[in-house]
PDB file of N, CA and C in Angstrom:
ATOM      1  N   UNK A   1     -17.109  -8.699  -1.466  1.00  0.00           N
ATOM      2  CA  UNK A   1     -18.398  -8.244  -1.995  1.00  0.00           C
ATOM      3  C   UNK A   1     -19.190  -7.481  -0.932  1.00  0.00           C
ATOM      4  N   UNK A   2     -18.974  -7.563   0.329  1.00  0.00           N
ATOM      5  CA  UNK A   2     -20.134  -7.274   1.291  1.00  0.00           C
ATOM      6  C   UNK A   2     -19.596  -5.787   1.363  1.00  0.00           C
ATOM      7  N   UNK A   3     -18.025  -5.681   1.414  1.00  0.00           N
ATOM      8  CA  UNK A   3     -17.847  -3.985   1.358  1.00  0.00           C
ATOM      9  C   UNK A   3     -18.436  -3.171   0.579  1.00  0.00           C
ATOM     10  N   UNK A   4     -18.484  -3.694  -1.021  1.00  0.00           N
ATOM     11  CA  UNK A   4     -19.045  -3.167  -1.720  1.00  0.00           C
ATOM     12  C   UNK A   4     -20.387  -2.876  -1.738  1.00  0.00           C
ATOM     13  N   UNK A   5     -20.947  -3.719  -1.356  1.00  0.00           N
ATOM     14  CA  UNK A   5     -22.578  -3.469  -1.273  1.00  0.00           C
ATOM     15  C   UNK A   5     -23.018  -2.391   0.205  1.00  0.00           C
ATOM     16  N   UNK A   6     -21.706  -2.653   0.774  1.00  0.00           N
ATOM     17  CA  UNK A   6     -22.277  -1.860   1.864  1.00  0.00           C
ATOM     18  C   UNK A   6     -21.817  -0.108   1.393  1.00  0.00           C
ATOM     19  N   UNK A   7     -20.490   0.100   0.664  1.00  0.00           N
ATOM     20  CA  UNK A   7     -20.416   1.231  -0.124  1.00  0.00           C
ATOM     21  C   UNK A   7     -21.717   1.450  -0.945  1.00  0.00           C
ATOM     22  N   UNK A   8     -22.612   0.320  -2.260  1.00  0.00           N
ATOM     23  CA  UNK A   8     -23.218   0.748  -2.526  1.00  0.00           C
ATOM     24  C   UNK A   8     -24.328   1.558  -1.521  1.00  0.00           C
ATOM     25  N   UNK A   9     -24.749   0.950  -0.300  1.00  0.00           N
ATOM     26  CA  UNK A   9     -25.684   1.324  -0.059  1.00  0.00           C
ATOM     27  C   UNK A   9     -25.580   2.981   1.088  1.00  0.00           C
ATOM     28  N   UNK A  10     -24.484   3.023   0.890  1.00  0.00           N
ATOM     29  CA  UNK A  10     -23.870   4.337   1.703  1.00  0.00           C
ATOM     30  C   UNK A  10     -23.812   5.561   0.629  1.00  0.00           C
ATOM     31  N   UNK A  11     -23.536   4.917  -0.519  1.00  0.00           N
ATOM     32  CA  UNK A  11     -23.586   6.014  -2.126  1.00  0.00           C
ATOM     33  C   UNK A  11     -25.396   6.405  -1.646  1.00  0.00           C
ATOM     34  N   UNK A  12     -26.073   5.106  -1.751  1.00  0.00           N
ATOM     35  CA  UNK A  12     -27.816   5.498  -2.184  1.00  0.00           C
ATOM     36  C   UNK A  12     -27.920   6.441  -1.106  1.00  0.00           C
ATOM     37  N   UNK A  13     -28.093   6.507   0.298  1.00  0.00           N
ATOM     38  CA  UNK A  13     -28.173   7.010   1.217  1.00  0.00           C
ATOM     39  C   UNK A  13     -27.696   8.588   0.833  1.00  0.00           C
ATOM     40  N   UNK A  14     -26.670   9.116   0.623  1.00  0.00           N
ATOM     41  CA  UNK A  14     -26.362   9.982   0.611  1.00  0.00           C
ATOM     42  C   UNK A  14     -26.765  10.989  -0.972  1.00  0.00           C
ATOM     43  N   UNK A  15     -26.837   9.841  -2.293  1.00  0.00           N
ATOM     44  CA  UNK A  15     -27.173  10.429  -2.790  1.00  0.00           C
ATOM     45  C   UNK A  15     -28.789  10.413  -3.395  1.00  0.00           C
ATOM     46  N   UNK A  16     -29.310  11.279  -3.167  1.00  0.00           N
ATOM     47  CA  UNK A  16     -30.538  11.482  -3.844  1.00  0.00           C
ATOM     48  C   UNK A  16     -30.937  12.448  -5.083  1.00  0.00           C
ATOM     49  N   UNK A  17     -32.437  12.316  -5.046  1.00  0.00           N
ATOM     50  CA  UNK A  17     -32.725  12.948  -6.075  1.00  0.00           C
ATOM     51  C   UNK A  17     -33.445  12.133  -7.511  1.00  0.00           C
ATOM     52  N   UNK A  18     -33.343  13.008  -8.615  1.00  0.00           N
ATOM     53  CA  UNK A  18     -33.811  11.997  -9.557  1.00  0.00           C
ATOM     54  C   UNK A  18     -32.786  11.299 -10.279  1.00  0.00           C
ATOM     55  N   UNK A  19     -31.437  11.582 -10.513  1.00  0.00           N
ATOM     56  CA  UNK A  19     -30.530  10.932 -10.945  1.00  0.00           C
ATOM     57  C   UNK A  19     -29.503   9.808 -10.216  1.00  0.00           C
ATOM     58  N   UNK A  20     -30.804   9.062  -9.154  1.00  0.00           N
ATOM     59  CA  UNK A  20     -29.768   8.717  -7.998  1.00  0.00           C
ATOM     60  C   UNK A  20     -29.311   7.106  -8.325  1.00  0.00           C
ATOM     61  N   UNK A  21     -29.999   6.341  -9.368  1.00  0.00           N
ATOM     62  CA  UNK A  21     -29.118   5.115 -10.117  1.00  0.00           C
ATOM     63  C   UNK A  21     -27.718   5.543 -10.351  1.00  0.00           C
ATOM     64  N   UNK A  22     -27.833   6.567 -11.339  1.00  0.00           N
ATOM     65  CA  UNK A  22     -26.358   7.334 -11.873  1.00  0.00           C
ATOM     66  C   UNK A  22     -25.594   7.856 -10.746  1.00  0.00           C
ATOM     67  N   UNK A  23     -26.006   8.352 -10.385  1.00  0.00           N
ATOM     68  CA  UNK A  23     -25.344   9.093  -9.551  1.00  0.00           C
ATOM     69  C   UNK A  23     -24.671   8.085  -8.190  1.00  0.00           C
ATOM     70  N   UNK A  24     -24.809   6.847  -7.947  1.00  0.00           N
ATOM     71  CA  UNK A  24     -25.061   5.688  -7.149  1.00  0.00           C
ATOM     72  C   UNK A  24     -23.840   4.986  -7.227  1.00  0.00           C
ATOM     73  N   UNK A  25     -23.938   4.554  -9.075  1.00  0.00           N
ATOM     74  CA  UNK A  25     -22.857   3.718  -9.547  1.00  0.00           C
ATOM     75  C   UNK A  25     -21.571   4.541 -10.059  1.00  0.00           C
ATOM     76  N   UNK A  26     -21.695   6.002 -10.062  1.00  0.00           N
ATOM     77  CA  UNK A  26     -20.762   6.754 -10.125  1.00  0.00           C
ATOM     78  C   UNK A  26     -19.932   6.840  -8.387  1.00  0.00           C
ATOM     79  N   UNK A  27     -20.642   6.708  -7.725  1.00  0.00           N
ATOM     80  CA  UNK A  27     -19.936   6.924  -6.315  1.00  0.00           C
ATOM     81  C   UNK A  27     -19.374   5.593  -5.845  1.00  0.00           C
ATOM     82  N   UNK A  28     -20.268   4.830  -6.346  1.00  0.00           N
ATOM     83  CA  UNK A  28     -19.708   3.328  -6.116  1.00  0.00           C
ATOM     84  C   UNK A  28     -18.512   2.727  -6.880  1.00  0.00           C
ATOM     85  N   UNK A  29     -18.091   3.605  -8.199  1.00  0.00           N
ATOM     86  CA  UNK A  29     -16.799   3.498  -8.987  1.00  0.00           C
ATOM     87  C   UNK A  29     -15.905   4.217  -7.752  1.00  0.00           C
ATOM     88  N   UNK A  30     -16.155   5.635  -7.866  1.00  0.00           N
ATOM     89  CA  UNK A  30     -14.984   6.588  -7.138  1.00  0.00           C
ATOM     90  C   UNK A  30     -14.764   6.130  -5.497  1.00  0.00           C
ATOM     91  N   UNK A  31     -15.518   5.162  -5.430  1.00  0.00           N
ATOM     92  CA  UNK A  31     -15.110   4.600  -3.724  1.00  0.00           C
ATOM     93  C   UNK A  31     -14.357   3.540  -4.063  1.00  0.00           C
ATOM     94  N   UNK A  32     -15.115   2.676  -5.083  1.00  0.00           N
ATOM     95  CA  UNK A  32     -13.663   1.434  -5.096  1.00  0.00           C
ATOM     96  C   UNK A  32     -12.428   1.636  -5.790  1.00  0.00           C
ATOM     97  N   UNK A  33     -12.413   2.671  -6.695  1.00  0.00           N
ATOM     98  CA  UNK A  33     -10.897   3.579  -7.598  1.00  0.00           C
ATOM     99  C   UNK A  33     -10.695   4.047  -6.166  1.00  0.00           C
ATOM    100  N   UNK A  34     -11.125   4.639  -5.292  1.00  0.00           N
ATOM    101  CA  UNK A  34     -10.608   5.192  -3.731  1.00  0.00           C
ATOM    102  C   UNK A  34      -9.487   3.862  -2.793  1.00  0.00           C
ATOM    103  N   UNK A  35     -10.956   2.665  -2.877  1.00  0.00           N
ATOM    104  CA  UNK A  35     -10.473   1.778  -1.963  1.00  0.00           C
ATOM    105  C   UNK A  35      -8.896   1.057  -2.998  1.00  0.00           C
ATOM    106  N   UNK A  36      -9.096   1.096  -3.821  1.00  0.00           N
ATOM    107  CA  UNK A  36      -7.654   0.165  -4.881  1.00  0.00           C
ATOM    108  C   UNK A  36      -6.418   1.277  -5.097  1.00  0.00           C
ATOM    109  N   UNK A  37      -7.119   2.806  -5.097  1.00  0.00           N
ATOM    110  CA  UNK A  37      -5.749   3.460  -4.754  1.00  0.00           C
ATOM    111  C   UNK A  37      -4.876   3.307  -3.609  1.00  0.00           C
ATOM    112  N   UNK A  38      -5.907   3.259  -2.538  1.00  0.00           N
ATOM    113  CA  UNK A  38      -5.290   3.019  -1.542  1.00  0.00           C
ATOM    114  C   UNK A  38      -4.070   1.907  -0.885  1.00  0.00           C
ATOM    115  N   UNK A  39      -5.223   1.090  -1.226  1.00  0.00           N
ATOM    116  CA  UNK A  39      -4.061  -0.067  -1.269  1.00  0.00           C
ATOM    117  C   UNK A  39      -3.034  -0.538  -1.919  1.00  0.00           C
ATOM    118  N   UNK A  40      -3.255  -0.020  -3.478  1.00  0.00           N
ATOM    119  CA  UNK A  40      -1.971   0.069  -4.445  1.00  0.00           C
ATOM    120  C   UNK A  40      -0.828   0.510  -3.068  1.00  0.00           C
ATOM    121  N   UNK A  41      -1.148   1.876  -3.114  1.00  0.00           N
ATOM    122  CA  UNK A  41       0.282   2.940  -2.070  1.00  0.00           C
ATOM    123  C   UNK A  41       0.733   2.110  -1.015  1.00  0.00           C
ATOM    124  N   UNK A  42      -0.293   1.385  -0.128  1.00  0.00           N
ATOM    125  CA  UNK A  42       0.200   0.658   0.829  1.00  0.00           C
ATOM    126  C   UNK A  42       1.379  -0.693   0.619  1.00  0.00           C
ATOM    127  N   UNK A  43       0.744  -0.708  -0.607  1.00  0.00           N
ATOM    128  CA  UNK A  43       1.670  -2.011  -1.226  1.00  0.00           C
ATOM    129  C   UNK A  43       3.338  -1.633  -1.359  1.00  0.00           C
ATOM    130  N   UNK A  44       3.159  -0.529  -2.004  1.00  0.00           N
ATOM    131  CA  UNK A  44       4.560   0.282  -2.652  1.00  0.00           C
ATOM    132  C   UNK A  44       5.169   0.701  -1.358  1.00  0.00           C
ATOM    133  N   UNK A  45       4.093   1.178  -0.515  1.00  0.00           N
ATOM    134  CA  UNK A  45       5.206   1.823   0.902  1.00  0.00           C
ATOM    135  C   UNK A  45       6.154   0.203   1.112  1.00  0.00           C
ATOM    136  N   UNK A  46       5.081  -0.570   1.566  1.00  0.00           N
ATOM    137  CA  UNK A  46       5.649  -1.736   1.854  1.00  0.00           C
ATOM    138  C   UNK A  46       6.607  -2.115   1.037  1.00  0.00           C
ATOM    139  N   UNK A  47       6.745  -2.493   0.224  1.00  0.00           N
ATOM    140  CA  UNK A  47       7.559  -2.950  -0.709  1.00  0.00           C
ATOM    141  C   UNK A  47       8.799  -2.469  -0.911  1.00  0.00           C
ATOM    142  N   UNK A  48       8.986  -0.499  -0.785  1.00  0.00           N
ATOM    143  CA  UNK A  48       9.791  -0.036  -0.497  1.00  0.00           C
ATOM    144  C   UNK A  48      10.589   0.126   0.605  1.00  0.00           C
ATOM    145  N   UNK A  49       9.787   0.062   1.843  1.00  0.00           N
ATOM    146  CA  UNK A  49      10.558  -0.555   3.256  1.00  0.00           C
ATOM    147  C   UNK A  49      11.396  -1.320   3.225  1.00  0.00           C
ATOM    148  N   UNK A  50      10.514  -2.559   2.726  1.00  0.00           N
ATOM    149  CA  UNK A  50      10.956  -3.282   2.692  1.00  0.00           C
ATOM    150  C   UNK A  50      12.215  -4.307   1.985  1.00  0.00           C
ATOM    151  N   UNK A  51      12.650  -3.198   1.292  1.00  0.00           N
ATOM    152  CA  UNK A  51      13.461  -3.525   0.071  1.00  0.00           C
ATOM    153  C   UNK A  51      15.121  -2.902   0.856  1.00  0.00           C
ATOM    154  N   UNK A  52      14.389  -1.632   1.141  1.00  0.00           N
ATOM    155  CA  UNK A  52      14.866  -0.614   1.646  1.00  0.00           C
ATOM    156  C   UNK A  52      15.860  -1.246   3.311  1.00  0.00           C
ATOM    157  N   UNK A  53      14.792  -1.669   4.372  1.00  0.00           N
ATOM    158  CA  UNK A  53      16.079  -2.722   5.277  1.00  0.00           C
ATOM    159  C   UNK A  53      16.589  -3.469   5.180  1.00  0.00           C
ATOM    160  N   UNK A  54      16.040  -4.186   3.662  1.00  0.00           N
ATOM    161  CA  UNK A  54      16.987  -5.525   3.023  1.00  0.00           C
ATOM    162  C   UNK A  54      18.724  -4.768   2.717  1.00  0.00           C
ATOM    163  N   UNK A  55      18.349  -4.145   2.197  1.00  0.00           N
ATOM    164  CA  UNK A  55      19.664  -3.606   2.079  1.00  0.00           C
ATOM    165  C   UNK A  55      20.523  -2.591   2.862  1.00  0.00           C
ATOM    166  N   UNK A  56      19.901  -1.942   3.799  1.00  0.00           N
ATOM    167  CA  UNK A  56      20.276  -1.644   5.020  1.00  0.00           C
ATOM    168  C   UNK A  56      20.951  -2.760   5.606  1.00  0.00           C
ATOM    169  N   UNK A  57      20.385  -3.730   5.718  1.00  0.00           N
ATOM    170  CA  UNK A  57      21.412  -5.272   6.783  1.00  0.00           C
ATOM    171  C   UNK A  57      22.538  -5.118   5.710  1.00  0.00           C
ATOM    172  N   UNK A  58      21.758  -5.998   4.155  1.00  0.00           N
ATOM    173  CA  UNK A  58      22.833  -6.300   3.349  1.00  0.00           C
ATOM    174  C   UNK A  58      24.577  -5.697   3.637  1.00  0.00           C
ATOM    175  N   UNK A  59      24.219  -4.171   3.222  1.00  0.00           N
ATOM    176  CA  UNK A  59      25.605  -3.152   3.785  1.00  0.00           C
ATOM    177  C   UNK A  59      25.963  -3.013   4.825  1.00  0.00           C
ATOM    178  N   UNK A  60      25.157  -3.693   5.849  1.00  0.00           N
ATOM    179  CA  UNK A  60      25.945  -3.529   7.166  1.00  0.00           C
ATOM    180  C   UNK A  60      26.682  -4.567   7.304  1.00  0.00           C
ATOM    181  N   UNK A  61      26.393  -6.334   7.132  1.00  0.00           N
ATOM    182  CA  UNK A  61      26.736  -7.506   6.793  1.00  0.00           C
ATOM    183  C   UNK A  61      27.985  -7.069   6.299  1.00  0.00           C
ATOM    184  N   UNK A  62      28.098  -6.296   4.765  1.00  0.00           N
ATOM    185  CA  UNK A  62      29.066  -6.540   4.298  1.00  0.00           C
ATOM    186  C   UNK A  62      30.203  -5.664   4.458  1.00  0.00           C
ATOM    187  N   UNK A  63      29.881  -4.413   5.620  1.00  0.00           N
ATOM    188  CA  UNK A  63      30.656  -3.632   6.476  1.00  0.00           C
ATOM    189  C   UNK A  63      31.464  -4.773   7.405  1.00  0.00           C
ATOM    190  N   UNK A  64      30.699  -5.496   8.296  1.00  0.00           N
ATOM    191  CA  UNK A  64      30.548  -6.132   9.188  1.00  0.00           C
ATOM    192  C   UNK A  64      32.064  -6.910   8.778  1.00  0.00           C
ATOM    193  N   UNK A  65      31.636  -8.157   7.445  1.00  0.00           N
ATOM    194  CA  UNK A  65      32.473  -9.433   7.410  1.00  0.00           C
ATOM    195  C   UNK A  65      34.011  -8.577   6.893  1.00  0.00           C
ATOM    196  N   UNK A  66      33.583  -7.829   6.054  1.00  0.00           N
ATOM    197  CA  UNK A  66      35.164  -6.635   5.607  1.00  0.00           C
ATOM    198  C   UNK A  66      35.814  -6.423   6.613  1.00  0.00           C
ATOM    199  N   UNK A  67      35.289  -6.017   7.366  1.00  0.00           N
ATOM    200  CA  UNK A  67      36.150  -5.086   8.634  1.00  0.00           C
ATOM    201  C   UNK A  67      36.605  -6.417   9.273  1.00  0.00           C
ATOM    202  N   UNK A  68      35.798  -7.374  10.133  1.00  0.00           N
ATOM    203  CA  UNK A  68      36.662  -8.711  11.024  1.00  0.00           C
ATOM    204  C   UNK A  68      37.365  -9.155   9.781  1.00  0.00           C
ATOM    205  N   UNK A  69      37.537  -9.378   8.214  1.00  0.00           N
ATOM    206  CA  UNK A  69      38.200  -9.985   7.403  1.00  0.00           C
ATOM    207  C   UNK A  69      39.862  -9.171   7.621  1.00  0.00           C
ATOM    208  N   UNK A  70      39.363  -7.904   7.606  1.00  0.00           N
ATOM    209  CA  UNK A  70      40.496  -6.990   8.173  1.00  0.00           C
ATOM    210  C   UNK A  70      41.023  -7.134   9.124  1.00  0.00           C
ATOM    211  N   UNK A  71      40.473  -7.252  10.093  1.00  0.00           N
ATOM    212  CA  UNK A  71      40.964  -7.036  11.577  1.00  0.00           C
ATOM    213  C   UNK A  71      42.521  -8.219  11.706  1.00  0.00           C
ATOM    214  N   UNK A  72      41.098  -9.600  11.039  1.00  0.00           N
ATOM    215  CA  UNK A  72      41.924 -10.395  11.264  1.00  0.00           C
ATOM    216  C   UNK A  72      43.117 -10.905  10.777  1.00  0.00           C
ATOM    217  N   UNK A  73      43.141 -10.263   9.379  1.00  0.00           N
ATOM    218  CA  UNK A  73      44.530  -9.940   8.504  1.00  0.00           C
ATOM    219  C   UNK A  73      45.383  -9.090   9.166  1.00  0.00           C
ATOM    220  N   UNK A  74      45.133  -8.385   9.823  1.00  0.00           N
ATOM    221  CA  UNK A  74      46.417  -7.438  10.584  1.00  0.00           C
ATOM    222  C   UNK A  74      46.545  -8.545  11.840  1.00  0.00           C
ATOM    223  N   UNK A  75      46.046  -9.440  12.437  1.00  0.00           N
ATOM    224  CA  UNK A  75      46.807  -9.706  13.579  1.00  0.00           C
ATOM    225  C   UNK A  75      47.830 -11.068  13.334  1.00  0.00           C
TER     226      UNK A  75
END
């Protein structure tokens, strides 16, 4: 809550005039649709990394146990 209020009060500041209620809670939407886009993406990068070296090991693991399963069948 305190971000928000401190966005609200960074909207009032900047916006003036006579429409500056409206104009207030309109900036105070497009900052927190700002702040939740944001973090949506951060989520997805993450998530995709992270998915992403899971299976990087996974295929190396299963490079890994194949090949000594091999090795050790030929000796």
């Amino acid at each position: 809550m305190t971000k928000l209020s401190v966005t609200y009060a960074s909207c009032k500041i900047r916006g003036g005039g006579g429409g500056e209620d409206d104009g207030g809670k309109a900036c105070v939407i497009r900052n927190t649709i700002e702040v939740v886009v944001v973090r949506v993406v951060v989520v997805i990068v993450v998530v995709v990394v992270v998915v992403t070296l899971t299976i990087v090991v996974v295929v190396v693991v299963v490079v890994v146990v194949s090949s000594s399963s091999r090795s050790s069948t030929m000796y």
